[in-house]
C-alpha atoms as a PDB file:
ATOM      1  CA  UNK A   1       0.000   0.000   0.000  1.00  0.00           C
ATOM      2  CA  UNK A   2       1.210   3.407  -0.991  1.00  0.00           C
ATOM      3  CA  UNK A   3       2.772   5.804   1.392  1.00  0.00           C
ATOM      4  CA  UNK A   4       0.621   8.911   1.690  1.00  0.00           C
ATOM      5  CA  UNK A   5       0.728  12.266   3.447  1.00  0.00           C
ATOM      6  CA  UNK A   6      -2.069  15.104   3.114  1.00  0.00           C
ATOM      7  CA  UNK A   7      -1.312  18.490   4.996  1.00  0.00           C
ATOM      8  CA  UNK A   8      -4.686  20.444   4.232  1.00  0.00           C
ATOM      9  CA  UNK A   9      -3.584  24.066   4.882  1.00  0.00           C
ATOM     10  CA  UNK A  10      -1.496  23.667   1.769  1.00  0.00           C
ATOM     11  CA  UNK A  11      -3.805  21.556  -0.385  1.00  0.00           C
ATOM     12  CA  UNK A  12      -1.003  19.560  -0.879  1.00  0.00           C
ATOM     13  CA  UNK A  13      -0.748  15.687  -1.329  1.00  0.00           C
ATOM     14  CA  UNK A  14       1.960  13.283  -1.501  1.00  0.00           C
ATOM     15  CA  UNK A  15       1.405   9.726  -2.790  1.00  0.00           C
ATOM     16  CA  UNK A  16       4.827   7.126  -2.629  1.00  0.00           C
ATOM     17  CA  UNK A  17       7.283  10.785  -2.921  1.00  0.00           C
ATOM     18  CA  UNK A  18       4.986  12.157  -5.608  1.00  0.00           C
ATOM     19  CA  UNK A  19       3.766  15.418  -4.351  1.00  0.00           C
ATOM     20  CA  UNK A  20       0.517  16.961  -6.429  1.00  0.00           C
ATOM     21  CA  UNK A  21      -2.171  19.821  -5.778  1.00  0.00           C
ATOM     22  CA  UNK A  22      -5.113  18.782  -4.507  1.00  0.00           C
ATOM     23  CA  UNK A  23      -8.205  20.308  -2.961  1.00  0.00           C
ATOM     24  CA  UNK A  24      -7.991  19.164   0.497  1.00  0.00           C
ATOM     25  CA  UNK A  25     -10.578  22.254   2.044  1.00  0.00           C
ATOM     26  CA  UNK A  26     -13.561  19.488   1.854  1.00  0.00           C
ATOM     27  CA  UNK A  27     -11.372  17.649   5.018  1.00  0.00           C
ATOM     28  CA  UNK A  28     -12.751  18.928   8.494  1.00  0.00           C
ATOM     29  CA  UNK A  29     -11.047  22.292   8.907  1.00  0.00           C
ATOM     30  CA  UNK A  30      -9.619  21.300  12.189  1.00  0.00           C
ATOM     31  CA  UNK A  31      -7.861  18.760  10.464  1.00  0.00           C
ATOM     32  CA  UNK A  32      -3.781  19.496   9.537  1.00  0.00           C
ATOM     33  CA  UNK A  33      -2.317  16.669   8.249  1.00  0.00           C
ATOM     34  CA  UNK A  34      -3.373  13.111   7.401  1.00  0.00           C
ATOM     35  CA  UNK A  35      -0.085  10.816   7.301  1.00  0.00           C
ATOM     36  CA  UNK A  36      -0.585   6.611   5.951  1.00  0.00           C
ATOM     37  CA  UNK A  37       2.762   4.476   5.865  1.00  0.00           C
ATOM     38  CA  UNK A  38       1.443   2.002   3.900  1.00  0.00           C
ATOM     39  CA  UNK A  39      -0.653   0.231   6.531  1.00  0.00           C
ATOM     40  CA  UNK A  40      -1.573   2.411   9.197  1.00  0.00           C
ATOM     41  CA  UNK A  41      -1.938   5.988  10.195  1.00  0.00           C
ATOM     42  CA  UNK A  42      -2.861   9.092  12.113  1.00  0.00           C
ATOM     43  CA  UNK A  43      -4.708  12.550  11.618  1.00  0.00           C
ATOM     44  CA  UNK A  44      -2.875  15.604  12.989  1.00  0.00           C
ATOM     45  CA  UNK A  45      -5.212  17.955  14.295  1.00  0.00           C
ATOM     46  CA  UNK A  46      -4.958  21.825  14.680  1.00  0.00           C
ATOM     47  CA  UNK A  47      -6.832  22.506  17.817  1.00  0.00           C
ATOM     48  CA  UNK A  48      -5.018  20.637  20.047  1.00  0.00           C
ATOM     49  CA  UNK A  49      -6.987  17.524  19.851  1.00  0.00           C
ATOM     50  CA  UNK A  50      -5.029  14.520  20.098  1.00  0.00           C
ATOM     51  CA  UNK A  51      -3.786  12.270  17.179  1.00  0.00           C
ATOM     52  CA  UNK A  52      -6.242  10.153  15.722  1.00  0.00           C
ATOM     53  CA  UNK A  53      -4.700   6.912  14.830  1.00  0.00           C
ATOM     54  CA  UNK A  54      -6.731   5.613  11.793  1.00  0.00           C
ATOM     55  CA  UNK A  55      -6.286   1.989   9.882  1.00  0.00           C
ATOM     56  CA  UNK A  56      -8.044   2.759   6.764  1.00  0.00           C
ATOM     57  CA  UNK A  57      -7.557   5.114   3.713  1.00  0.00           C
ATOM     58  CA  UNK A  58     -10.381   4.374   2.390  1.00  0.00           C
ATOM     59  CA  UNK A  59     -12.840   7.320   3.678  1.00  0.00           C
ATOM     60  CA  UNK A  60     -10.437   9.267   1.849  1.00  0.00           C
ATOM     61  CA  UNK A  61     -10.262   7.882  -1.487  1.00  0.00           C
ATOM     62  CA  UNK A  62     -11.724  10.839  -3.504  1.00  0.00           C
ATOM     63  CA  UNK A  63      -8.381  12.270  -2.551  1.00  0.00           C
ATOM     64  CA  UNK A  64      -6.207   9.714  -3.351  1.00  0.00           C
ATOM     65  CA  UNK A  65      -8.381   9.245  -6.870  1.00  0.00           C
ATOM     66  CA  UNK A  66      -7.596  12.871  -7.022  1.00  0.00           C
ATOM     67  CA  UNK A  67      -3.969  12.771  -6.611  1.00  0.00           C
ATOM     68  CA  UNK A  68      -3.566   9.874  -9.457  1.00  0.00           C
ATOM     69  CA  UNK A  69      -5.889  12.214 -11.919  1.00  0.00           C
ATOM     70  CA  UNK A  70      -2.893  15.194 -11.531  1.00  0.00           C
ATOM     71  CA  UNK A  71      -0.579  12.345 -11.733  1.00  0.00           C
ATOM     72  CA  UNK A  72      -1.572  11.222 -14.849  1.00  0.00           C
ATOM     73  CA  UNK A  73      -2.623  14.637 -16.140  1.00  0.00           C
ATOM     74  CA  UNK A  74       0.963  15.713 -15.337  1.00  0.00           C
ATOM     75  CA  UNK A  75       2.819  12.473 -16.597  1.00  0.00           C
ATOM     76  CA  UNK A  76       0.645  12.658 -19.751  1.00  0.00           C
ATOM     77  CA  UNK A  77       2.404  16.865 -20.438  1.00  0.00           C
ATOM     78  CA  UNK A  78       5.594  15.403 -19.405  1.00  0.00           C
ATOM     79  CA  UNK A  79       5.437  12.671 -22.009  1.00  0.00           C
ATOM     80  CA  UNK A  80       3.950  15.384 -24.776  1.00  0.00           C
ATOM     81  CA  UNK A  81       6.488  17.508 -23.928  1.00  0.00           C
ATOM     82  CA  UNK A  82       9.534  14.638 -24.011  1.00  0.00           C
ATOM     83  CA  UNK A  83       8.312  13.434 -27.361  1.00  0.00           C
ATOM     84  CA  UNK A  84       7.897  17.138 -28.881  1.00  0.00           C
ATOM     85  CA  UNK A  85      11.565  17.199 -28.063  1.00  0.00           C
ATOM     86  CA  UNK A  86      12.531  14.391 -29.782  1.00  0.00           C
ATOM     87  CA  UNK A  87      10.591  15.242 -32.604  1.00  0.00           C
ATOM     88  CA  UNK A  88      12.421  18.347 -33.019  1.00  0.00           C
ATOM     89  CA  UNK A  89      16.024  16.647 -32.450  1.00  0.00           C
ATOM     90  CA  UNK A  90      14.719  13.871 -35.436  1.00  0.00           C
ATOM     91  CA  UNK A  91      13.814  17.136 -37.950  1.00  0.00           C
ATOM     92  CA  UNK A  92      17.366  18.349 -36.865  1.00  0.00           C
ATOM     93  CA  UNK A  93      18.885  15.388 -37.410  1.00  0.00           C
ATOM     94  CA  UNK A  94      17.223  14.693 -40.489  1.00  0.00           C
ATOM     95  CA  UNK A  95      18.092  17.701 -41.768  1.00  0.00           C
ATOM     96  CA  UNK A  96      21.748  17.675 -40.593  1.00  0.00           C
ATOM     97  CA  UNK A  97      21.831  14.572 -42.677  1.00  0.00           C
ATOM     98  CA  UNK A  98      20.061  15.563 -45.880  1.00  0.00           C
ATOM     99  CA  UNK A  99      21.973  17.152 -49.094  1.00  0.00           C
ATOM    100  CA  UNK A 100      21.274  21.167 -47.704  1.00  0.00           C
ATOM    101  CA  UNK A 101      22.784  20.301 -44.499  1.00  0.00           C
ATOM    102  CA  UNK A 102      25.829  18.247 -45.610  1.00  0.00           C
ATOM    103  CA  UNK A 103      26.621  21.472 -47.238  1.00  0.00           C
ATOM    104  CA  UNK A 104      25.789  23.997 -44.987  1.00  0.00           C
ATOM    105  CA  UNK A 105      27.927  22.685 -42.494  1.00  0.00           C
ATOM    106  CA  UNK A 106      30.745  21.980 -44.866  1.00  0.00           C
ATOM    107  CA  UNK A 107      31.087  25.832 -46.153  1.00  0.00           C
ATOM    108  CA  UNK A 108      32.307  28.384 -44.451  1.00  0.00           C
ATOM    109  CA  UNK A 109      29.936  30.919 -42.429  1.00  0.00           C
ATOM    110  CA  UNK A 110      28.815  33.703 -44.905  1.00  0.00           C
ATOM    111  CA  UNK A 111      30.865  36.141 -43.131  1.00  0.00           C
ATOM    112  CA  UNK A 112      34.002  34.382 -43.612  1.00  0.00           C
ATOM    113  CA  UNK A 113      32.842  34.249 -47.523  1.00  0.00           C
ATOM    114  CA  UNK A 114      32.087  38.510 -47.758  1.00  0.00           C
ATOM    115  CA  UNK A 115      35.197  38.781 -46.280  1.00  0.00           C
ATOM    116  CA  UNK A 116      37.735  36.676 -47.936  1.00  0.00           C
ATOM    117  CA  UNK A 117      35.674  38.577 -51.190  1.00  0.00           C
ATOM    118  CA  UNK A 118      36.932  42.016 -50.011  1.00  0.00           C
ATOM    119  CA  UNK A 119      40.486  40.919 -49.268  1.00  0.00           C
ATOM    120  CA  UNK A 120      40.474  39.690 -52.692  1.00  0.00           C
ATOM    121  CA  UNK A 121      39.188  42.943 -54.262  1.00  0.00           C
ATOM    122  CA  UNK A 122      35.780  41.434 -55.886  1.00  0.00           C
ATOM    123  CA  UNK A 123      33.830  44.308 -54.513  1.00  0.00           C
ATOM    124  CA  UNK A 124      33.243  47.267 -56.667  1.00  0.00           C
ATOM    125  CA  UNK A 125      35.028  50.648 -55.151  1.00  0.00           C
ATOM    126  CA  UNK A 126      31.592  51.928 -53.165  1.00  0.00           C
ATOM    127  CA  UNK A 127      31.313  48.834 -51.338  1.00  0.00           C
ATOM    128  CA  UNK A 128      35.132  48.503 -50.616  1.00  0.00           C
ATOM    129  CA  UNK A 129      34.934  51.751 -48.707  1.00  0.00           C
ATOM    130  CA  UNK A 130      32.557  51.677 -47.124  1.00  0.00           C
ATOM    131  CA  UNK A 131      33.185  48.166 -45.241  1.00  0.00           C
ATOM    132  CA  UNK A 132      37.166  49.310 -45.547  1.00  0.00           C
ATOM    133  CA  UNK A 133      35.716  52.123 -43.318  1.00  0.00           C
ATOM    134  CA  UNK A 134      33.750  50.228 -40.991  1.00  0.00           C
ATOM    135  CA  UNK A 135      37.248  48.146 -40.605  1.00  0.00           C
ATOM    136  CA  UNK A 136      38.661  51.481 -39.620  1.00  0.00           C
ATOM    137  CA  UNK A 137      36.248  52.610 -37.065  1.00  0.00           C
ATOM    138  CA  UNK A 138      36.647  49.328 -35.402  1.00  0.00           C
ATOM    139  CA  UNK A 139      39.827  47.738 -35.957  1.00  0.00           C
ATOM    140  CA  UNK A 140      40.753  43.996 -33.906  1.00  0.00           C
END
């Protein structure tokens, strides 16, 4: 049986180290915390009433059906999430792979292309000075 602990102020819920949301504000509101290790358990009370010690989950199983319904709900968005990732790494792959790509990565950046076509004086005199003068204004 699962280990469970249900601390109402926070509405939060924690089923075998999986903690979810849940709406706990139906519980009695002097009730704090509701702790099950599997075979028994207690309620912790806010009032100062003593601990109850309880042998049954069951009168609480809306909660519990509660907690695995955000459990799956979340587990289900992981999942989507996981495989849009992969999905995207298979397109980049794919593409890495494909003709374009082989290619792409093979040349040199287009930078490095404008500029070894200034050094070797393709440009027409216009466009030489004016990047000769942005080499000015900013020299390495």
């Amino acid at each position: 049986m699962a280990i469970i602990s249900m601390t109402r102020p926070d509405d939060a819920m924690t089923v075998d180290g999986n903690g979810q949301s849940v709406d706990l504000s139906s519980l009695a509101s002097n009730i704090h915390a509701i702790q099950w290790d599997g075979s028994t358990g207690h309620i912790e009370y806010n009032d100062g009433t003593a601990n109850e010690t309880i042998d049954s989950m069951s009168p609480y199983t809306a909660y519990t059906d509660a907690h695995a319904t955000a459990k799956a709900t979340e587990d289900a968005a992981l999942a989507a999430e996981a495989q849009s990732r992969q999905d995207d790494q298979d397109a980049m792959d794919a593409w890495a792979a494909s003709y374009k790509g082989k290619r792409q990565a093979e040349y040199p950046s287009i930078g490095d292309q404008l500029d070894a076509l200034f050094h070797a004086g393709t440009f027409d005199a216009t466009m030489t000075a004016t990047i000769q003068a942005v080499k000015d204004k900013y020299p390495k």
